[in-house]
PDB file of N, CA and C in Angstrom:
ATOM      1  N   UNK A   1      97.978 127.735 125.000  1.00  0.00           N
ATOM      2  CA  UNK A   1      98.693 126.607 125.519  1.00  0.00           C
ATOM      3  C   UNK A   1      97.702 125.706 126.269  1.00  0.00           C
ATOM      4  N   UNK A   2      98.155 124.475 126.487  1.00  0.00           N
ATOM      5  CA  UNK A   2      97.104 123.435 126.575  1.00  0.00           C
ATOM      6  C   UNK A   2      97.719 122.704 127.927  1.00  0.00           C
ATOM      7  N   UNK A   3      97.252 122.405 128.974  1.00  0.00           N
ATOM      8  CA  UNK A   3      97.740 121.332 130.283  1.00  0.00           C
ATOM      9  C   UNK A   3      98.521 120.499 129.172  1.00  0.00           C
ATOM     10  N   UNK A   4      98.197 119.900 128.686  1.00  0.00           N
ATOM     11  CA  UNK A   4      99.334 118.659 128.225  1.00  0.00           C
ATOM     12  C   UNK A   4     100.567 119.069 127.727  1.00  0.00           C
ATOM     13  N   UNK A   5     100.833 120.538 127.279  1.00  0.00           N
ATOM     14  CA  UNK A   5     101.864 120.760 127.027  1.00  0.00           C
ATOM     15  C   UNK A   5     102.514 121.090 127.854  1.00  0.00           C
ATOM     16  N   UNK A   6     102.023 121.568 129.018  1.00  0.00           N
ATOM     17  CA  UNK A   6     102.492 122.706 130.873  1.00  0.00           C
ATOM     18  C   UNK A   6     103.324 120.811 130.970  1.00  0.00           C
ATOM     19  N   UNK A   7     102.818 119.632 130.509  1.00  0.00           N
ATOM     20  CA  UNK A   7     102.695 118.182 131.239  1.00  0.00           C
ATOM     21  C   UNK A   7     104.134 117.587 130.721  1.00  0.00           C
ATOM     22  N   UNK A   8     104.216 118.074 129.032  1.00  0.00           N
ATOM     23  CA  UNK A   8     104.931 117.668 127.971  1.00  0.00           C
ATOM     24  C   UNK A   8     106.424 118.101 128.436  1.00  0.00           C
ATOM     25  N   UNK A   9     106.088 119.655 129.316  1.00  0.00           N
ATOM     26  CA  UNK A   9     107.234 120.451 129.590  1.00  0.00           C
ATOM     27  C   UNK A   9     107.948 120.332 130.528  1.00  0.00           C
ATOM     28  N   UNK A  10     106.989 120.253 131.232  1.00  0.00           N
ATOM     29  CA  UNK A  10     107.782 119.261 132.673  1.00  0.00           C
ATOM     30  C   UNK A  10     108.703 117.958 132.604  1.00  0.00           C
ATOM     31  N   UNK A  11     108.189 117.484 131.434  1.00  0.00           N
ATOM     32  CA  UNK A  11     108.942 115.820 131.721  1.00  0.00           C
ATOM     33  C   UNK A  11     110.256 116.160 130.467  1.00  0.00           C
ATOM     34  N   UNK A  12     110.042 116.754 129.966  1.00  0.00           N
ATOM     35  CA  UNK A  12     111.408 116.925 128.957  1.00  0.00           C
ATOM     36  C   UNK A  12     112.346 117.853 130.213  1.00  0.00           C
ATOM     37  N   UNK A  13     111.911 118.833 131.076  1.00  0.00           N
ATOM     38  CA  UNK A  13     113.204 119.673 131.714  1.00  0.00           C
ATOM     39  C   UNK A  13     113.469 118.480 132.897  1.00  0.00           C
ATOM     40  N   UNK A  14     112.452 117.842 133.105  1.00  0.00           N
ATOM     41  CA  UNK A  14     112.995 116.690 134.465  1.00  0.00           C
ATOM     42  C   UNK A  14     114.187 115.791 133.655  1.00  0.00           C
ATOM     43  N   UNK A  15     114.249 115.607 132.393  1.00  0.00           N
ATOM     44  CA  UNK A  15     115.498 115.102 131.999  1.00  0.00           C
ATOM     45  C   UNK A  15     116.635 115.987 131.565  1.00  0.00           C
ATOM     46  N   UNK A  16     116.563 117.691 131.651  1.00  0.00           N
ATOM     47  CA  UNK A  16     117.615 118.122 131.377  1.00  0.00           C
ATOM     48  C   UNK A  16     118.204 118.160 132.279  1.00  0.00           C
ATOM     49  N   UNK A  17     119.908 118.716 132.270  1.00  0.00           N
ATOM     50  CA  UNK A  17     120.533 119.360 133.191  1.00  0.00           C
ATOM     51  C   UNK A  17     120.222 120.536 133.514  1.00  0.00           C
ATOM     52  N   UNK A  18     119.560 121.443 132.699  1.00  0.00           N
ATOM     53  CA  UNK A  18     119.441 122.779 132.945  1.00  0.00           C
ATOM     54  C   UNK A  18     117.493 123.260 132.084  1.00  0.00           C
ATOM     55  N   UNK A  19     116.805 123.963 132.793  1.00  0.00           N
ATOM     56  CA  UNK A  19     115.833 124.457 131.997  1.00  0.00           C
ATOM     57  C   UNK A  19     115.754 126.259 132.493  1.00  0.00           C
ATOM     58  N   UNK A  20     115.527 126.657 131.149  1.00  0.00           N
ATOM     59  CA  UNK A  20     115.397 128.177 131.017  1.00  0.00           C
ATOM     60  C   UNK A  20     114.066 128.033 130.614  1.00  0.00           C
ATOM     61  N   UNK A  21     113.141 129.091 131.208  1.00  0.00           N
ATOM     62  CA  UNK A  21     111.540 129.194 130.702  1.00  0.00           C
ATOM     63  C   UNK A  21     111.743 130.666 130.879  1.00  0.00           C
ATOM     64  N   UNK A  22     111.153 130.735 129.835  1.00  0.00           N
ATOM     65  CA  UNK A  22     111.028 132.141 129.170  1.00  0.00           C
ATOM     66  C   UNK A  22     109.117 132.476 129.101  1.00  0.00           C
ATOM     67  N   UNK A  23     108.942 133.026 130.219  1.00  0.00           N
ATOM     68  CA  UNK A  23     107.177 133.218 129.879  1.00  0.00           C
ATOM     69  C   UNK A  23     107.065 134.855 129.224  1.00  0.00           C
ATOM     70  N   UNK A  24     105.692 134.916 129.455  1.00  0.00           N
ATOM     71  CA  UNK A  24     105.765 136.810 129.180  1.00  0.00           C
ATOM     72  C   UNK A  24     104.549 136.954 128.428  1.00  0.00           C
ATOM     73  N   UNK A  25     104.304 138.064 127.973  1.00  0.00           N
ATOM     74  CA  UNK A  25     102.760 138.644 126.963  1.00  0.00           C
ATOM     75  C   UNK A  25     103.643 138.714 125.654  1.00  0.00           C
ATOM     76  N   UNK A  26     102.413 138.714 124.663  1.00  0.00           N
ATOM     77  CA  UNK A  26     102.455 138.720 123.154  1.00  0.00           C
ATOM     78  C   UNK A  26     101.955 140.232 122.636  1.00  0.00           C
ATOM     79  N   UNK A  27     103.120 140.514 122.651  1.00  0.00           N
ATOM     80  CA  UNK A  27     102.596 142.073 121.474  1.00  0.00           C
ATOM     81  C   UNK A  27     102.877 142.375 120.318  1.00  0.00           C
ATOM     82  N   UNK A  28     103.076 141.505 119.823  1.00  0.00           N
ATOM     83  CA  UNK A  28     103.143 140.812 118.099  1.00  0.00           C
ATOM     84  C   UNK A  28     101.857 141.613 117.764  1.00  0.00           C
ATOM     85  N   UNK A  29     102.344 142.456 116.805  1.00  0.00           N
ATOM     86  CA  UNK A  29     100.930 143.182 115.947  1.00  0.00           C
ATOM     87  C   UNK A  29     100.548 142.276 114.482  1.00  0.00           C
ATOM     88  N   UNK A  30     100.849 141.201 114.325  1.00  0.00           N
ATOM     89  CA  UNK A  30     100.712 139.886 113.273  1.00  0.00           C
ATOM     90  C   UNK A  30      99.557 139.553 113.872  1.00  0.00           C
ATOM     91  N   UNK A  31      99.272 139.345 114.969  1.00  0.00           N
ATOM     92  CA  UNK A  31      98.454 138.023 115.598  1.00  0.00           C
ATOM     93  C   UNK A  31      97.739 139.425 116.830  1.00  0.00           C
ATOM     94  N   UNK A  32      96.858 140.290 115.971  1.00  0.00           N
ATOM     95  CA  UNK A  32      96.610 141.100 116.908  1.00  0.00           C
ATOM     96  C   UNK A  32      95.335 140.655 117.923  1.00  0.00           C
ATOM     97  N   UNK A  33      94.383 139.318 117.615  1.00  0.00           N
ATOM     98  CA  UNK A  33      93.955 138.933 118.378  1.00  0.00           C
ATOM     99  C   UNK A  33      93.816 138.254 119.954  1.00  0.00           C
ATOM    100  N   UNK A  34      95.573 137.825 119.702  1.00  0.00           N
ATOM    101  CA  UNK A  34      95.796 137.234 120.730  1.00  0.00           C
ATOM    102  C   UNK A  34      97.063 138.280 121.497  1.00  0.00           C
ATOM    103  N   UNK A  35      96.752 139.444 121.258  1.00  0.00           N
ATOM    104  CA  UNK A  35      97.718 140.199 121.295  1.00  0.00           C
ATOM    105  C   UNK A  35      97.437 140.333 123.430  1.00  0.00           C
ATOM    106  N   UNK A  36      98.333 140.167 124.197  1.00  0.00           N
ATOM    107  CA  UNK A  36      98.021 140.717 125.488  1.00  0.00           C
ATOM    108  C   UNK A  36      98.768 141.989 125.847  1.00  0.00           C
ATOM    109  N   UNK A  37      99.427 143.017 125.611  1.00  0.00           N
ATOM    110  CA  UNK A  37     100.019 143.848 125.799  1.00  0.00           C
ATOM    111  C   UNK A  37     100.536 144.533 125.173  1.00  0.00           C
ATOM    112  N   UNK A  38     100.917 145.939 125.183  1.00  0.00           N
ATOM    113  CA  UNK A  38     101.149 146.994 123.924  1.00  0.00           C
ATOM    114  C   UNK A  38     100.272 147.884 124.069  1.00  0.00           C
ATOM    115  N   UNK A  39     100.603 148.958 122.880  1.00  0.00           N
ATOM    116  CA  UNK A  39      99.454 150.191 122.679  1.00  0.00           C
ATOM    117  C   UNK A  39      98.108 149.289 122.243  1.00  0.00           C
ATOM    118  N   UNK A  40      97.610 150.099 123.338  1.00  0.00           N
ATOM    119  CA  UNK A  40      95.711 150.129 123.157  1.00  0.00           C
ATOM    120  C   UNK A  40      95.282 148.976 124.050  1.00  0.00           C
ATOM    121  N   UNK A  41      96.065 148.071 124.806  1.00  0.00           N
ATOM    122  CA  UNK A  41      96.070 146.774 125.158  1.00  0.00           C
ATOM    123  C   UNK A  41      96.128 147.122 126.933  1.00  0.00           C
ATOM    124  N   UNK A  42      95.043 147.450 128.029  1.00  0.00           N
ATOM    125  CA  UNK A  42      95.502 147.219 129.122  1.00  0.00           C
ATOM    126  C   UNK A  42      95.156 145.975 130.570  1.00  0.00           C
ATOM    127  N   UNK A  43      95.999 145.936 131.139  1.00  0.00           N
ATOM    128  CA  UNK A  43      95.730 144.907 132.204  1.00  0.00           C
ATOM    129  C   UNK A  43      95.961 145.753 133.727  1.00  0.00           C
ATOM    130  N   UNK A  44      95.096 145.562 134.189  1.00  0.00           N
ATOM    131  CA  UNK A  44      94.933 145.726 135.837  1.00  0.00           C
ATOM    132  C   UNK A  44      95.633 144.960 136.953  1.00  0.00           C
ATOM    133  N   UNK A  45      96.010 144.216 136.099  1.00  0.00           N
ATOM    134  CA  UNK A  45      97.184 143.132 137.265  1.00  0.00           C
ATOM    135  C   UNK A  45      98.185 142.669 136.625  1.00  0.00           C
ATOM    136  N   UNK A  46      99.122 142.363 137.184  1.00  0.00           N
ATOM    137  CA  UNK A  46     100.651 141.741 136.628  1.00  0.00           C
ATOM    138  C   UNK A  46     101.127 140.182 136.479  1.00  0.00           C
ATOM    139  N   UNK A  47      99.856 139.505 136.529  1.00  0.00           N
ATOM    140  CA  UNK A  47      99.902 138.074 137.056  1.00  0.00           C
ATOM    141  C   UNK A  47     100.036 137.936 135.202  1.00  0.00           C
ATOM    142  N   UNK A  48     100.691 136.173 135.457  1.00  0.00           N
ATOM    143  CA  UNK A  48     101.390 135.674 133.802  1.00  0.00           C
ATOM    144  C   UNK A  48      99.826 135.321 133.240  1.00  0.00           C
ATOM    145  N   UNK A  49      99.991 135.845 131.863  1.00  0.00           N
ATOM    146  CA  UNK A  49      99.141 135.040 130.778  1.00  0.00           C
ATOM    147  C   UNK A  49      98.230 133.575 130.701  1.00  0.00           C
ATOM    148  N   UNK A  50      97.524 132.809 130.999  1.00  0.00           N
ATOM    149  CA  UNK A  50      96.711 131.858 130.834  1.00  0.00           C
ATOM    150  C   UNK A  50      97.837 130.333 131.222  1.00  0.00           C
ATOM    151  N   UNK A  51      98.275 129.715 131.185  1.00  0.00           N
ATOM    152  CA  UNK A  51      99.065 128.786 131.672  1.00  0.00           C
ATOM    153  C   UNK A  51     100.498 128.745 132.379  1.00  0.00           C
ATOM    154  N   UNK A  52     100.759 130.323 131.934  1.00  0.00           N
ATOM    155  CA  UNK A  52     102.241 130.186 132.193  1.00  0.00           C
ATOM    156  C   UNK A  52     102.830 130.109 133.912  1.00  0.00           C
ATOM    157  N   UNK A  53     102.147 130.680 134.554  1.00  0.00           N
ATOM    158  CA  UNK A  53     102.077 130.564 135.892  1.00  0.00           C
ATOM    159  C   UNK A  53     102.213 128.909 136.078  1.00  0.00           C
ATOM    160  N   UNK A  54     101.336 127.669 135.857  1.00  0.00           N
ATOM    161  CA  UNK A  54     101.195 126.781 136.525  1.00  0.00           C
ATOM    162  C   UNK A  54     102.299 126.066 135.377  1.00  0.00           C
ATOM    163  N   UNK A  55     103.152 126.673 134.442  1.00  0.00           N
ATOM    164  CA  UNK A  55     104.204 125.868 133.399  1.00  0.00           C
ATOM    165  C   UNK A  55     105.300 125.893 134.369  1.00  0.00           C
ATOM    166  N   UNK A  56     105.379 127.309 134.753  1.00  0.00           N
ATOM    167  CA  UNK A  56     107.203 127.858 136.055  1.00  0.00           C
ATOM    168  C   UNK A  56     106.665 126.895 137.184  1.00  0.00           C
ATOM    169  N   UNK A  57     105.492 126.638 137.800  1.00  0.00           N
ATOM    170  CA  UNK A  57     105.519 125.959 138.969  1.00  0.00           C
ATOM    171  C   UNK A  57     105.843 124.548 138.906  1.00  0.00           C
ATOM    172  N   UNK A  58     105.373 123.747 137.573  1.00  0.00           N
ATOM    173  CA  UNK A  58     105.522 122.408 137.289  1.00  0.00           C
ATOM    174  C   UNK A  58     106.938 122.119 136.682  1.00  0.00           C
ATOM    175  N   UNK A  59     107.685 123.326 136.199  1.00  0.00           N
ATOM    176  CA  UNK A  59     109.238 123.152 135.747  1.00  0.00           C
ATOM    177  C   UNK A  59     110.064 122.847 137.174  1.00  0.00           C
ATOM    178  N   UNK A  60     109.251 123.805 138.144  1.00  0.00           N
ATOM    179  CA  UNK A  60     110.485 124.037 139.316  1.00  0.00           C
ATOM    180  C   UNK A  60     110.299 122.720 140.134  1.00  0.00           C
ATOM    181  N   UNK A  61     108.919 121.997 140.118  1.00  0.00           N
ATOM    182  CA  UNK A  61     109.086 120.615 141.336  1.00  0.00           C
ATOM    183  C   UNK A  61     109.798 119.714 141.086  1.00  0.00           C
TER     184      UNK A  61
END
Protein backbone atom coordinates (compact mmCIF):
# COMPACT_ATOMS: atom_id res chain seq x y z
CA UNK A 1 0.00 0.00 0.00
CA UNK A 2 1.13 3.38 -0.99
CA UNK A 3 0.54 7.05 1.19
CA UNK A 4 -1.70 8.09 -1.60
CA UNK A 5 -3.94 5.45 -1.10
CA UNK A 6 -3.81 5.77 3.25
CA UNK A 7 -4.74 9.77 1.31
CA UNK A 8 -7.37 8.29 -1.30
CA UNK A 9 -8.98 6.58 1.88
CA UNK A 10 -9.39 9.15 3.99
CA UNK A 11 -11.21 11.46 1.66
CA UNK A 12 -13.74 8.85 0.33
CA UNK A 13 -14.73 7.81 4.37
CA UNK A 14 -14.74 11.80 5.15
CA UNK A 15 -17.73 11.62 2.72
CA UNK A 16 -19.35 8.55 4.10
CA UNK A 17 -21.80 8.19 6.78
CA UNK A 18 -20.17 5.26 8.10
CA UNK A 19 -16.45 3.67 7.49
CA UNK A 20 -15.50 0.05 8.46
CA UNK A 21 -11.58 -0.63 8.01
CA UNK A 22 -10.74 -3.88 8.11
CA UNK A 23 -6.71 -4.08 8.55
CA UNK A 24 -4.78 -7.36 9.51
CA UNK A 25 -1.77 -9.80 8.02
CA UNK A 26 -1.87 -11.84 4.79
CA UNK A 27 -1.61 -15.57 5.08
CA UNK A 28 -2.73 -16.32 1.69
CA UNK A 29 -0.39 -19.26 0.67
CA UNK A 30 -1.03 -17.85 -3.29
CA UNK A 31 1.12 -14.85 -2.67
CA UNK A 32 3.59 -16.60 -0.35
CA UNK A 33 5.98 -13.75 -0.68
CA UNK A 34 4.14 -11.25 0.78
CA UNK A 35 2.83 -13.64 3.10
CA UNK A 36 3.07 -11.90 6.96
CA UNK A 37 1.68 -14.57 9.16
CA UNK A 38 0.91 -18.32 9.37
CA UNK A 39 2.99 -21.53 9.62
CA UNK A 40 6.69 -20.89 9.31
CA UNK A 41 5.98 -17.03 9.38
CA UNK A 42 7.04 -15.28 12.85
CA UNK A 43 6.76 -11.72 14.33
CA UNK A 44 8.07 -10.44 17.66
CA UNK A 45 5.57 -7.70 17.97
CA UNK A 46 1.87 -7.17 17.36
CA UNK A 47 2.02 -3.77 15.74
CA UNK A 48 -0.20 -3.58 12.05
CA UNK A 49 1.57 -4.42 8.77
CA UNK A 50 3.41 -1.48 6.78
CA UNK A 51 0.67 1.35 6.36
CA UNK A 52 -2.14 0.15 8.08
CA UNK A 53 -1.52 1.78 11.37
CA UNK A 54 -1.23 5.40 9.84
CA UNK A 55 -4.67 4.26 7.28
CA UNK A 56 -6.98 3.70 11.07
CA UNK A 57 -5.34 6.98 12.27
CA UNK A 58 -6.14 9.11 9.06
CA UNK A 59 -9.81 7.34 8.81
CA UNK A 60 -10.50 8.34 12.49
CA UNK A 61 -9.50 12.43 12.22
Amino acid sequence: MEMARVKQAKERAARADLAIVVVGENSMRYMWKEKTCGENVDRYELSLVGLQQELVEEIYK
